[in-house]
Protein backbone atom coordinates (compact mmCIF):
# COMPACT_ATOMS: atom_id res chain seq x y z
CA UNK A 1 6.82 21.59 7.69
CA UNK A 2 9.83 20.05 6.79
CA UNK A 3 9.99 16.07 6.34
CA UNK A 4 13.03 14.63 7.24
CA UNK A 5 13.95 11.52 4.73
CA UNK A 6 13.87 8.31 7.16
CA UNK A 7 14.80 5.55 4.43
CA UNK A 8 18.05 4.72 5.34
CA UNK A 9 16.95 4.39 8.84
CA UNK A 10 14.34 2.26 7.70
CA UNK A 11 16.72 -0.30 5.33
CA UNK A 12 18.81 -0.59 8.66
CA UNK A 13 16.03 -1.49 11.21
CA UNK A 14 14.60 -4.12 8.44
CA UNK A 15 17.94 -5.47 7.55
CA UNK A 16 18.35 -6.08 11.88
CA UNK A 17 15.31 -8.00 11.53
CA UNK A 18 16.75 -10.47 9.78
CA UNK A 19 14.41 -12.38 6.79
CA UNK A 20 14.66 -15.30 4.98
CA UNK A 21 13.83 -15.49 1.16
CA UNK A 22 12.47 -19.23 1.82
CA UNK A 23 9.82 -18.30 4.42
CA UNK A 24 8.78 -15.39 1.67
CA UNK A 25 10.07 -12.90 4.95
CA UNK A 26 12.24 -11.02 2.74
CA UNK A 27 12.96 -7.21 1.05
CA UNK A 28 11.92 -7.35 -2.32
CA UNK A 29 12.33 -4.75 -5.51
CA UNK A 30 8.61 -4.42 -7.49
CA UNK A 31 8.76 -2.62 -10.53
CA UNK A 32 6.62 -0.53 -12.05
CA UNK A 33 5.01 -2.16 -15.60
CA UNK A 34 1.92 0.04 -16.61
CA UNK A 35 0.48 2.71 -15.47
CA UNK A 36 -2.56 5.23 -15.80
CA UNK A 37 -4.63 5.57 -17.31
CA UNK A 38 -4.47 1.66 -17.74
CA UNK A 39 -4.47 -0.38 -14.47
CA UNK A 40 -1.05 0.03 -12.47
CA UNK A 41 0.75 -3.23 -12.58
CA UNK A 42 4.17 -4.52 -10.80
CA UNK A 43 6.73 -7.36 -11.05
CA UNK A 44 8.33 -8.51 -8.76
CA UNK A 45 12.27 -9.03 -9.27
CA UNK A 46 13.08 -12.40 -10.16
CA UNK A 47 9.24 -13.36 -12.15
CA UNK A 48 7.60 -12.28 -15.26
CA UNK A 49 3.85 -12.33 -13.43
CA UNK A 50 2.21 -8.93 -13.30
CA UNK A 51 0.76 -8.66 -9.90
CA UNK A 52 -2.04 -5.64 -9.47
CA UNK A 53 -1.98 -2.45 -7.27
CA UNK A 54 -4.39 -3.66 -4.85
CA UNK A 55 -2.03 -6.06 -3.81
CA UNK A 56 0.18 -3.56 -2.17
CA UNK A 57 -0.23 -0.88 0.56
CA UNK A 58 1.17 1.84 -0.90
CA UNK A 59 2.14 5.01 0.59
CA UNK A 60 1.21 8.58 -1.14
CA UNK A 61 4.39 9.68 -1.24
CA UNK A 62 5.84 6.78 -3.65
CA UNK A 63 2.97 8.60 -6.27
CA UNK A 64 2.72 8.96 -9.27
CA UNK A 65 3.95 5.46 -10.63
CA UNK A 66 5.49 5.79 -14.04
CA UNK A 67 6.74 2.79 -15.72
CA UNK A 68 10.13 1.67 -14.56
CA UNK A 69 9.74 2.89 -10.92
CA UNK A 70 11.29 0.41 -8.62
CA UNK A 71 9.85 0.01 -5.55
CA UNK A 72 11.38 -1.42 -1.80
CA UNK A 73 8.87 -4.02 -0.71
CA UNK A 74 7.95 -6.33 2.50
CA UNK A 75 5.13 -9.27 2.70
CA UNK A 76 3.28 -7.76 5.50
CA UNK A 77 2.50 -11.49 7.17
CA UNK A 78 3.99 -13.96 5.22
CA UNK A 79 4.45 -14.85 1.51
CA UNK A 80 0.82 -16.86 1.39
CA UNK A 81 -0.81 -13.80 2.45
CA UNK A 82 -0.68 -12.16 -0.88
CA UNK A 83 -0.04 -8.52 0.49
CA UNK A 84 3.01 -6.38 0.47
CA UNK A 85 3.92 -2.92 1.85
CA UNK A 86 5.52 -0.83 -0.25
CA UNK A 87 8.46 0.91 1.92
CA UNK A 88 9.95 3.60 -0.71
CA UNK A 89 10.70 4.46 -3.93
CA UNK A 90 14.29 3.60 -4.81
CA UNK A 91 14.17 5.45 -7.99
CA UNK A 92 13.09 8.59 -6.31
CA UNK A 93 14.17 12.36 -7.26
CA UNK A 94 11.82 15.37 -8.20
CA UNK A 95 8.89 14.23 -10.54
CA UNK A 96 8.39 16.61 -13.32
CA UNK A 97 5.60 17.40 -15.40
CA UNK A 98 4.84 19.22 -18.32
CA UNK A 99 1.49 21.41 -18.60
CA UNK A 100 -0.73 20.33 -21.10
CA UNK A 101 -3.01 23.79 -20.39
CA UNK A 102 -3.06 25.92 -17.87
CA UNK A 103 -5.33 23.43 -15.80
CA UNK A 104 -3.98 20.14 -16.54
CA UNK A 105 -0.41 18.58 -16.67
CA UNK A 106 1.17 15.50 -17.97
CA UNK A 107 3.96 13.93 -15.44
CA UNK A 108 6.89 13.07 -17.06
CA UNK A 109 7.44 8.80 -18.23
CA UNK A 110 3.44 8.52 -18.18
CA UNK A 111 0.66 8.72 -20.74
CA UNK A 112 -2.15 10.06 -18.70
CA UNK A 113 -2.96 13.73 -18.42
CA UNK A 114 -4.55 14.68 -14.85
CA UNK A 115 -7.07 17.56 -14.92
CA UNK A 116 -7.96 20.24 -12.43
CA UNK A 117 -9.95 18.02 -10.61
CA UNK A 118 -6.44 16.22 -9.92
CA UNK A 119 -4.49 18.93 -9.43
CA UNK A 120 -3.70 21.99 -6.30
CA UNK A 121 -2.74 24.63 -7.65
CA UNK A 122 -1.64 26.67 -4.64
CA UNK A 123 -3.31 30.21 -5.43
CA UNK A 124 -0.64 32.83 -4.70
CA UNK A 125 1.16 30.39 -7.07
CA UNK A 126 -0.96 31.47 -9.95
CA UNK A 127 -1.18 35.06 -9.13
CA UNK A 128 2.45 35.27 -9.34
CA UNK A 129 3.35 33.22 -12.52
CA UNK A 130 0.52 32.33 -15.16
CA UNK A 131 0.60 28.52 -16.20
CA UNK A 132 0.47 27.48 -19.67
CA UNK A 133 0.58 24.58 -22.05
CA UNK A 134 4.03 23.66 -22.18
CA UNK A 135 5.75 24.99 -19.11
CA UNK A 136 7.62 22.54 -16.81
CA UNK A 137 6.45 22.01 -13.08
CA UNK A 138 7.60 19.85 -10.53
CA UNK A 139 5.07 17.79 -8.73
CA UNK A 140 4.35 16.25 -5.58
CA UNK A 141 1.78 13.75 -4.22
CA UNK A 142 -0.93 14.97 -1.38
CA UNK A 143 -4.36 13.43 -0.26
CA UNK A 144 -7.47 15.99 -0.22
CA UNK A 145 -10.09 14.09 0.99
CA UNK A 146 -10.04 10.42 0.04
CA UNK A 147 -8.76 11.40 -3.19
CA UNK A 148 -4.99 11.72 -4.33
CA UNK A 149 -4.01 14.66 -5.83
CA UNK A 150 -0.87 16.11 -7.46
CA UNK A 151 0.44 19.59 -6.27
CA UNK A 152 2.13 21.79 -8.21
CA UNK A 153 5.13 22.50 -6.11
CA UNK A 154 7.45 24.71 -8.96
CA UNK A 155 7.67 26.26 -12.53
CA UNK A 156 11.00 25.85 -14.06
């Protein structure tokens, strides 16, 4: 199934909404400080306070969060609430990763290595071209379960 990238779409509905920066009803850019395998933290534009994870609703498809990532986000009441939805990536593009082993990879700007038990590796994928340590995949969020995992999508 092809996904159709709705973004721009998106900006434009939000932007005909209106918002104003002193009611805390406003777009906002988060970026990414620290990631796994520490705890993922953000900043908002404009402050120096690193706010947690849990403070956001965050889509899968904005995954994984490597330090730097800038992220589109929107109070989801008001500025009191203390929540924000996370509407896209802005600093989006393939995410690459580099295989640490044949079962375990290391995505590109990040310090954690995610195991099998993290990973899909789609099986006619493997029968075709053997991973190893050091080959170059590119990656892409999915949810199995209640977990999120990272699916090999490509060896380059």
């Amino acid at each position: 199934m092809v996904q159709t990238d709705k973004t721009l779409q998106l900006l434009k509905l939000l932007a005909g909404l209106g918002g104003n920066p002193a009611d805390g009803l406003a777009l906002r850019i988060a970026e990414v400080k620290t990631t796994e395998p520490d705890e993922v933290t953000l900043i908002m534009s404009g402050t120096n306070i690193a706010l947690d994870l849990d403070l956001f609703e965050t889509p899968v498809d904005v995954y994984p969060l490597r330090v730097g990532d800038r992220l589109l986000v929107y109070p989801l009441v008001t500025m009191d609430s203390g929540r924000w939805a996370v509407l896209a990536k802005v600093t989006s593009g393939k995410v690459m990763a580099t295989m640490k082993s044949a079962n375990s990879l290391q995505p590109d700007g990040m310090a954690i290595t995610y195991n099998v038990d993290r990973l899909l590796i789609p099986a006619d994928f493997t029968d075709v071209r053997q991973l190893k340590a050091g080959d170059r995949v590119g990656i892409a969020p999915v949810v199995d379960g209640d977990r999120l995992k990272y699916m090999i999508l490509n060896k380059y």
